[in-house]
PDB file of N, CA and C in Angstrom:
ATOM      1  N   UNK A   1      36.338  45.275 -19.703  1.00  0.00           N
ATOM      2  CA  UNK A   1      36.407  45.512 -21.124  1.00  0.00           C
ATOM      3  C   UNK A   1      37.213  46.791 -21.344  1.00  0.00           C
ATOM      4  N   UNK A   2      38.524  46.758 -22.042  1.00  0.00           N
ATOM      5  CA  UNK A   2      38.848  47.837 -22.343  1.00  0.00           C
ATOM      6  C   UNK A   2      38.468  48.642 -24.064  1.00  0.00           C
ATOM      7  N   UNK A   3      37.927  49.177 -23.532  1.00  0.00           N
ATOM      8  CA  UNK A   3      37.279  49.838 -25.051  1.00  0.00           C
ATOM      9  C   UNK A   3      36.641  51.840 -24.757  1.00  0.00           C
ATOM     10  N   UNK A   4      37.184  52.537 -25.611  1.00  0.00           N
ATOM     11  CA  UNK A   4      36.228  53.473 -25.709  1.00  0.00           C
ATOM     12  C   UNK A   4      34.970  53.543 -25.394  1.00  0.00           C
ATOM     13  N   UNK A   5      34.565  54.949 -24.063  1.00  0.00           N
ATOM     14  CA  UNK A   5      33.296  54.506 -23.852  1.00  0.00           C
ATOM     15  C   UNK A   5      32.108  54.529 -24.503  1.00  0.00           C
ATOM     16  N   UNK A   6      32.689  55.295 -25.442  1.00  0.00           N
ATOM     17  CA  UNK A   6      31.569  55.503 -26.842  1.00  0.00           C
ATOM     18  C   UNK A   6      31.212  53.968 -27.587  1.00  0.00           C
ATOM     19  N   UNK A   7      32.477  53.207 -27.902  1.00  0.00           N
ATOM     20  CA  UNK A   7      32.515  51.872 -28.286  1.00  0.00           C
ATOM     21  C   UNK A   7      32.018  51.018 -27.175  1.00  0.00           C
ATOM     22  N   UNK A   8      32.317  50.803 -26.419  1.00  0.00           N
ATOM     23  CA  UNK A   8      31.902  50.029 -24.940  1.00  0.00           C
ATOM     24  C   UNK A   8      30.236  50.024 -24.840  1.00  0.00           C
ATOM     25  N   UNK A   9      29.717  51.097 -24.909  1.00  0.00           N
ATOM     26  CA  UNK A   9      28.177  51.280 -25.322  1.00  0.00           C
ATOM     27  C   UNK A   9      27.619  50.475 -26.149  1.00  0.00           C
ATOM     28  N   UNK A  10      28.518  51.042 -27.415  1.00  0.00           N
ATOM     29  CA  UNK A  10      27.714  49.930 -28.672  1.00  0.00           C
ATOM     30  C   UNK A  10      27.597  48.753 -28.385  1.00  0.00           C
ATOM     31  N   UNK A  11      29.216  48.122 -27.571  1.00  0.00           N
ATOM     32  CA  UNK A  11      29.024  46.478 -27.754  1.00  0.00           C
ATOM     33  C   UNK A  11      28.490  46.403 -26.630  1.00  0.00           C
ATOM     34  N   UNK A  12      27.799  46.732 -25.294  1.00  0.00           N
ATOM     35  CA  UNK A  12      27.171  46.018 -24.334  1.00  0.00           C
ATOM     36  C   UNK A  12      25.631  46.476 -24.870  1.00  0.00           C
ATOM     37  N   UNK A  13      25.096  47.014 -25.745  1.00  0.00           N
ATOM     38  CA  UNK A  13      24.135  47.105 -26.283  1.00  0.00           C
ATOM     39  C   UNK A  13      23.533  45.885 -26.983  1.00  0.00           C
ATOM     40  N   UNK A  14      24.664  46.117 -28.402  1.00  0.00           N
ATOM     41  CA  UNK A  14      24.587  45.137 -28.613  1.00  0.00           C
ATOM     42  C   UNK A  14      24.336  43.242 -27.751  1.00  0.00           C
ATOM     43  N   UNK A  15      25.030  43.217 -26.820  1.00  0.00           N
ATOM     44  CA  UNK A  15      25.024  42.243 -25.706  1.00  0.00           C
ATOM     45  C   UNK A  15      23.678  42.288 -24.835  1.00  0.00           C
ATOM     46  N   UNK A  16      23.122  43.312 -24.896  1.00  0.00           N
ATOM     47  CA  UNK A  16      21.907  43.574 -24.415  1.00  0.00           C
ATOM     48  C   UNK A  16      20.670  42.766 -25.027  1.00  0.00           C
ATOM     49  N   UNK A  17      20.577  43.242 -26.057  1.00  0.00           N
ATOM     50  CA  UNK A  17      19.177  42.841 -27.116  1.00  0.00           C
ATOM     51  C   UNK A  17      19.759  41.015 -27.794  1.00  0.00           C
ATOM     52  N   UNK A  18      21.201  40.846 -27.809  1.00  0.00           N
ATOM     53  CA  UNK A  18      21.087  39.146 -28.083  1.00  0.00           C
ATOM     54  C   UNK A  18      20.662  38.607 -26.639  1.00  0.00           C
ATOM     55  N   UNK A  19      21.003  38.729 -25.491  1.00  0.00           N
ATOM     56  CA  UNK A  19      20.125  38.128 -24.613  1.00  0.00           C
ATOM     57  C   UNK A  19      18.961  37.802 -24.434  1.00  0.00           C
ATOM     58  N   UNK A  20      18.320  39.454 -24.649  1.00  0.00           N
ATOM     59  CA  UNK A  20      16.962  39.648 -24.371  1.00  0.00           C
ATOM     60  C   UNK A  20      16.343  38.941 -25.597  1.00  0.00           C
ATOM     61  N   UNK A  21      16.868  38.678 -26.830  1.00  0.00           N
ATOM     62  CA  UNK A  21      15.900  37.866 -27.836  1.00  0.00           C
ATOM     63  C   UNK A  21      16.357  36.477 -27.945  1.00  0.00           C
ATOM     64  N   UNK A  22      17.513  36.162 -27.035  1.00  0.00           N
ATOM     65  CA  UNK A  22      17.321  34.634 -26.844  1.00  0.00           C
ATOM     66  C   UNK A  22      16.616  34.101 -25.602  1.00  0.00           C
ATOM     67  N   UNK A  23      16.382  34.922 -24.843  1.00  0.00           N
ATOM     68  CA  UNK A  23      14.906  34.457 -23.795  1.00  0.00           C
ATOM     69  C   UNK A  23      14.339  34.863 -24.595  1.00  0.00           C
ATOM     70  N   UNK A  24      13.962  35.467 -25.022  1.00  0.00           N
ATOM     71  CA  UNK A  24      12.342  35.817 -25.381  1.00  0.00           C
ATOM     72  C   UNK A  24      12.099  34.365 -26.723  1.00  0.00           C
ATOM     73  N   UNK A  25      13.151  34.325 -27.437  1.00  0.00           N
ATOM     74  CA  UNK A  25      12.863  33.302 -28.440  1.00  0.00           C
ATOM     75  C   UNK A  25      13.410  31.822 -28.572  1.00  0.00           C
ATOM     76  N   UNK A  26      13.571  31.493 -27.248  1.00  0.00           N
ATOM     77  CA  UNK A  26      14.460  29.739 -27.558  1.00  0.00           C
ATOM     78  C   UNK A  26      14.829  29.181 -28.460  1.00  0.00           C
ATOM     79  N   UNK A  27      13.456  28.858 -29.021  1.00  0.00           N
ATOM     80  CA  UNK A  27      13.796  28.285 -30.217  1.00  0.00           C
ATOM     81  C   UNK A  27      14.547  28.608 -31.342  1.00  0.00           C
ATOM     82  N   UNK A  28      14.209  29.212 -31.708  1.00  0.00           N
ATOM     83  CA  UNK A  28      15.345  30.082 -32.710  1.00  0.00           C
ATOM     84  C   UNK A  28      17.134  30.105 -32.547  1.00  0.00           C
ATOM     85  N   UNK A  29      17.516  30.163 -31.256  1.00  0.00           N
ATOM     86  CA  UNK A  29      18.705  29.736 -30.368  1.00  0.00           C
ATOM     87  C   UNK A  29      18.924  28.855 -30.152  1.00  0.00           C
ATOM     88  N   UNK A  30      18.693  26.865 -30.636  1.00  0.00           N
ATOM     89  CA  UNK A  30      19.074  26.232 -29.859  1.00  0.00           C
ATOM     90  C   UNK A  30      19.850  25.878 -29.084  1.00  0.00           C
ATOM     91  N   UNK A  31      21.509  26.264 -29.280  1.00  0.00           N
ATOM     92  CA  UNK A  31      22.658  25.927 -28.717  1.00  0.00           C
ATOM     93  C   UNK A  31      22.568  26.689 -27.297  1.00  0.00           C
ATOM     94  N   UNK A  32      21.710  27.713 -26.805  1.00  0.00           N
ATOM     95  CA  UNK A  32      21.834  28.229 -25.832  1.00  0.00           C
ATOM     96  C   UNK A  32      20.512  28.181 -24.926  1.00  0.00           C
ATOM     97  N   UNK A  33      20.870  27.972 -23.750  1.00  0.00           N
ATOM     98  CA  UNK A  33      19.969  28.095 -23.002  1.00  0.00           C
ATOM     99  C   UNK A  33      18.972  28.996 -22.463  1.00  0.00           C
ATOM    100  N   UNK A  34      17.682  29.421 -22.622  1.00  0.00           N
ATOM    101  CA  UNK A  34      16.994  30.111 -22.197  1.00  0.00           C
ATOM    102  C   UNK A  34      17.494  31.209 -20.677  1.00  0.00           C
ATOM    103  N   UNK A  35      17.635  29.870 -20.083  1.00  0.00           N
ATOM    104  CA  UNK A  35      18.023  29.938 -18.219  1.00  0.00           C
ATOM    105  C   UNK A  35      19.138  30.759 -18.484  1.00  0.00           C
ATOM    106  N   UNK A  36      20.002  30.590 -19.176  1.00  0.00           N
ATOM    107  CA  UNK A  36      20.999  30.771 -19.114  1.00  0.00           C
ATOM    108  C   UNK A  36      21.127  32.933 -19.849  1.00  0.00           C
ATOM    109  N   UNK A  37      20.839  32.591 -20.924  1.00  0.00           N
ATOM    110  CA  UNK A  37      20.221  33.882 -21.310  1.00  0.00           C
ATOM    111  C   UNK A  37      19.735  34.962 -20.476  1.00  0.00           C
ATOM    112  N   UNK A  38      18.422  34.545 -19.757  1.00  0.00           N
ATOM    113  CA  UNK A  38      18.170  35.303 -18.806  1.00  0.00           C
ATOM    114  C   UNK A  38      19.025  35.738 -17.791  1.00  0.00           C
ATOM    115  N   UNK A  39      19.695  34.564 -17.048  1.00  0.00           N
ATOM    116  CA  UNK A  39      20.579  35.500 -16.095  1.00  0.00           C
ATOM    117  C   UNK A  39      21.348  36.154 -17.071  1.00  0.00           C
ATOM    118  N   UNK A  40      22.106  36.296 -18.115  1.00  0.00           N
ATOM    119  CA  UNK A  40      23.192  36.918 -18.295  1.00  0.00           C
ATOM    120  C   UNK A  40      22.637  38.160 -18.642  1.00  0.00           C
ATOM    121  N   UNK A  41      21.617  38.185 -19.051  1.00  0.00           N
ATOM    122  CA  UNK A  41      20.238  39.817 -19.497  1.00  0.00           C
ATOM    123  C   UNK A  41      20.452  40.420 -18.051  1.00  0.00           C
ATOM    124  N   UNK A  42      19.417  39.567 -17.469  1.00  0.00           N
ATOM    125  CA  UNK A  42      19.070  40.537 -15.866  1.00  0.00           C
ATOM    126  C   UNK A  42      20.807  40.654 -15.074  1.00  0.00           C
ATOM    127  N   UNK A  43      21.854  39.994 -15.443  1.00  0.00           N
ATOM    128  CA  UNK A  43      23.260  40.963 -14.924  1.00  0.00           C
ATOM    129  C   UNK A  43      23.792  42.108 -15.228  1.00  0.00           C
ATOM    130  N   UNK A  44      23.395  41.594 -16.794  1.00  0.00           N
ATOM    131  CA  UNK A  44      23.971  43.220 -17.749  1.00  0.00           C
ATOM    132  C   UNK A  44      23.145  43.921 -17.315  1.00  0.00           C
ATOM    133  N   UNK A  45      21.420  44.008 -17.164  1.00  0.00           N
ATOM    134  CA  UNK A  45      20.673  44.770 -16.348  1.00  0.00           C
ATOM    135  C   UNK A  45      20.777  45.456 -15.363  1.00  0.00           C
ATOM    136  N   UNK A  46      21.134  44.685 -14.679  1.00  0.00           N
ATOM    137  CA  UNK A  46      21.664  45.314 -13.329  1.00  0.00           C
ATOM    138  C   UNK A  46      22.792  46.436 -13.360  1.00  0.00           C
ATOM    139  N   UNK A  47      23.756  45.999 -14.276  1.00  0.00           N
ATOM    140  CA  UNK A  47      24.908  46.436 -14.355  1.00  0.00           C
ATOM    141  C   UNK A  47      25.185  47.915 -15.550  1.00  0.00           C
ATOM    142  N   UNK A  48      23.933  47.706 -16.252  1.00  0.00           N
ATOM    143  CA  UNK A  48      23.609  48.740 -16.886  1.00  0.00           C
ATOM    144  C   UNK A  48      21.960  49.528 -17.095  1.00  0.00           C
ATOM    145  N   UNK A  49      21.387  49.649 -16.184  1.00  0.00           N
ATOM    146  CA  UNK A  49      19.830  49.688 -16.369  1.00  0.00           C
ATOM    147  C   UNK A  49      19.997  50.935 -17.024  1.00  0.00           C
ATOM    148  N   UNK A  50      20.373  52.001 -16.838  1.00  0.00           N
ATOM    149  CA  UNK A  50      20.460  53.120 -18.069  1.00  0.00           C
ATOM    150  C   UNK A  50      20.173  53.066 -19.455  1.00  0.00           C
ATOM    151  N   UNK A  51      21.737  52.509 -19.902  1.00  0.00           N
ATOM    152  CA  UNK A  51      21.726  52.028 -21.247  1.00  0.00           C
ATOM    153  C   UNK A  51      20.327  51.256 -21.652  1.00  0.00           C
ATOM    154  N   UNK A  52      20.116  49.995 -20.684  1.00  0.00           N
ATOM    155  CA  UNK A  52      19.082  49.320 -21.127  1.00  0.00           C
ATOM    156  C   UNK A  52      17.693  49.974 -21.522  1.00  0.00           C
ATOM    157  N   UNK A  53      17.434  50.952 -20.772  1.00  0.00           N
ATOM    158  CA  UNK A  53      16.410  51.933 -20.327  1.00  0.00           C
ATOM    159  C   UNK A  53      16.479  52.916 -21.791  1.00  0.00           C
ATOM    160  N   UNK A  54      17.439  53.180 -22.256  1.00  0.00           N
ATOM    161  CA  UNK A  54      17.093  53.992 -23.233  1.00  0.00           C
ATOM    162  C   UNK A  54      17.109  53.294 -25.002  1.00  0.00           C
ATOM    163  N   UNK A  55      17.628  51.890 -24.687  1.00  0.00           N
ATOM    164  CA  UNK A  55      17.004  50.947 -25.513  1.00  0.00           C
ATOM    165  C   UNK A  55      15.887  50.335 -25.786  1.00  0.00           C
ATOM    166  N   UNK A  56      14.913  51.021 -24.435  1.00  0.00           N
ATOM    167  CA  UNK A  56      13.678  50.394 -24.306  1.00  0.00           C
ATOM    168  C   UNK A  56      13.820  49.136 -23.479  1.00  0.00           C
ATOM    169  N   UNK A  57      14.534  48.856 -23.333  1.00  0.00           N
ATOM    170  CA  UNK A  57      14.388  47.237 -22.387  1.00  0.00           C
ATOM    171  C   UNK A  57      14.039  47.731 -20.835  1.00  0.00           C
ATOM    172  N   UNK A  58      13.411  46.459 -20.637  1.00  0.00           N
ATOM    173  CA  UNK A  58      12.811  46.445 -18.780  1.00  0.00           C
ATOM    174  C   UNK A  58      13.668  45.352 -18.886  1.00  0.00           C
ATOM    175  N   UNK A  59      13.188  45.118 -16.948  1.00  0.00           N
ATOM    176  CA  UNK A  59      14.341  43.681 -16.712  1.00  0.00           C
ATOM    177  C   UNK A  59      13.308  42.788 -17.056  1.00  0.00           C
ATOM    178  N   UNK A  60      11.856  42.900 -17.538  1.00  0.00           N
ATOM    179  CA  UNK A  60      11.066  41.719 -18.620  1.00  0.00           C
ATOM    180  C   UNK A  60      11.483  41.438 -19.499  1.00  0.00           C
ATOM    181  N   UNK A  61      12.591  42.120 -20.423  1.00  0.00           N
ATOM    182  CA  UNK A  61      12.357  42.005 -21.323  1.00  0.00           C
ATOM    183  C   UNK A  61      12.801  40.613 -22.181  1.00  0.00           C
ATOM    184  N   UNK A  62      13.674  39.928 -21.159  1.00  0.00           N
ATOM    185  CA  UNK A  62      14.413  38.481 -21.804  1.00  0.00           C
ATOM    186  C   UNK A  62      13.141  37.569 -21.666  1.00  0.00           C
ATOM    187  N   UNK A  63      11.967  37.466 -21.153  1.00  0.00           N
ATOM    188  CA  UNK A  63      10.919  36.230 -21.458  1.00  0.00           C
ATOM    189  C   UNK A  63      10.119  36.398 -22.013  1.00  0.00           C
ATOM    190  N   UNK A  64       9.300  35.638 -22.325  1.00  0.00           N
ATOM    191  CA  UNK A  64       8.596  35.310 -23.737  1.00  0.00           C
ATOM    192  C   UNK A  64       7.074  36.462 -23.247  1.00  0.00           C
ATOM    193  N   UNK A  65       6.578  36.963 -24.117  1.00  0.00           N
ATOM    194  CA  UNK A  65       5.429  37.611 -23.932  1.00  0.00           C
ATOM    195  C   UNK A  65       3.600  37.031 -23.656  1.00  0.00           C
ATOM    196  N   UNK A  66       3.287  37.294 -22.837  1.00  0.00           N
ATOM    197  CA  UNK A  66       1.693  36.260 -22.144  1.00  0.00           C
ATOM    198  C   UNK A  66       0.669  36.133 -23.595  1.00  0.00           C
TER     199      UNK A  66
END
């Protein structure tokens, strides 16, 4: 991604929390897959646990709550 890293933040943030609330909420998403959601959460995770970390997200945070 070429973008300012100030900008680059916002949008993998952003990219952060639509993952994590299309696992967490399927339904609401139909066109996309749960499965699919999740991995792309727990990559950006991986790939940013910082950022995620000061958004509040764990790598739980893309599935649905017990």
């Amino acid at each position: 991604m070429h973008a300012r890293p100030e900008v680059k933040q916002i949008l993998i943030s952003h990219k952060l929390r639509r993952w994590a609330s299309i696992g967490r909420r399927p339904a609401a998403y139909p066109n996309c897959s749960p499965a699919r959601a999740r991995r792309n959460y727990s990559r950006l995770y991986a790939r940013h646990e910082e950022l995620a970390r000061r958004l509040g997200l764990t790598s739980v945070s893309a599935y649905p709550p017990l």
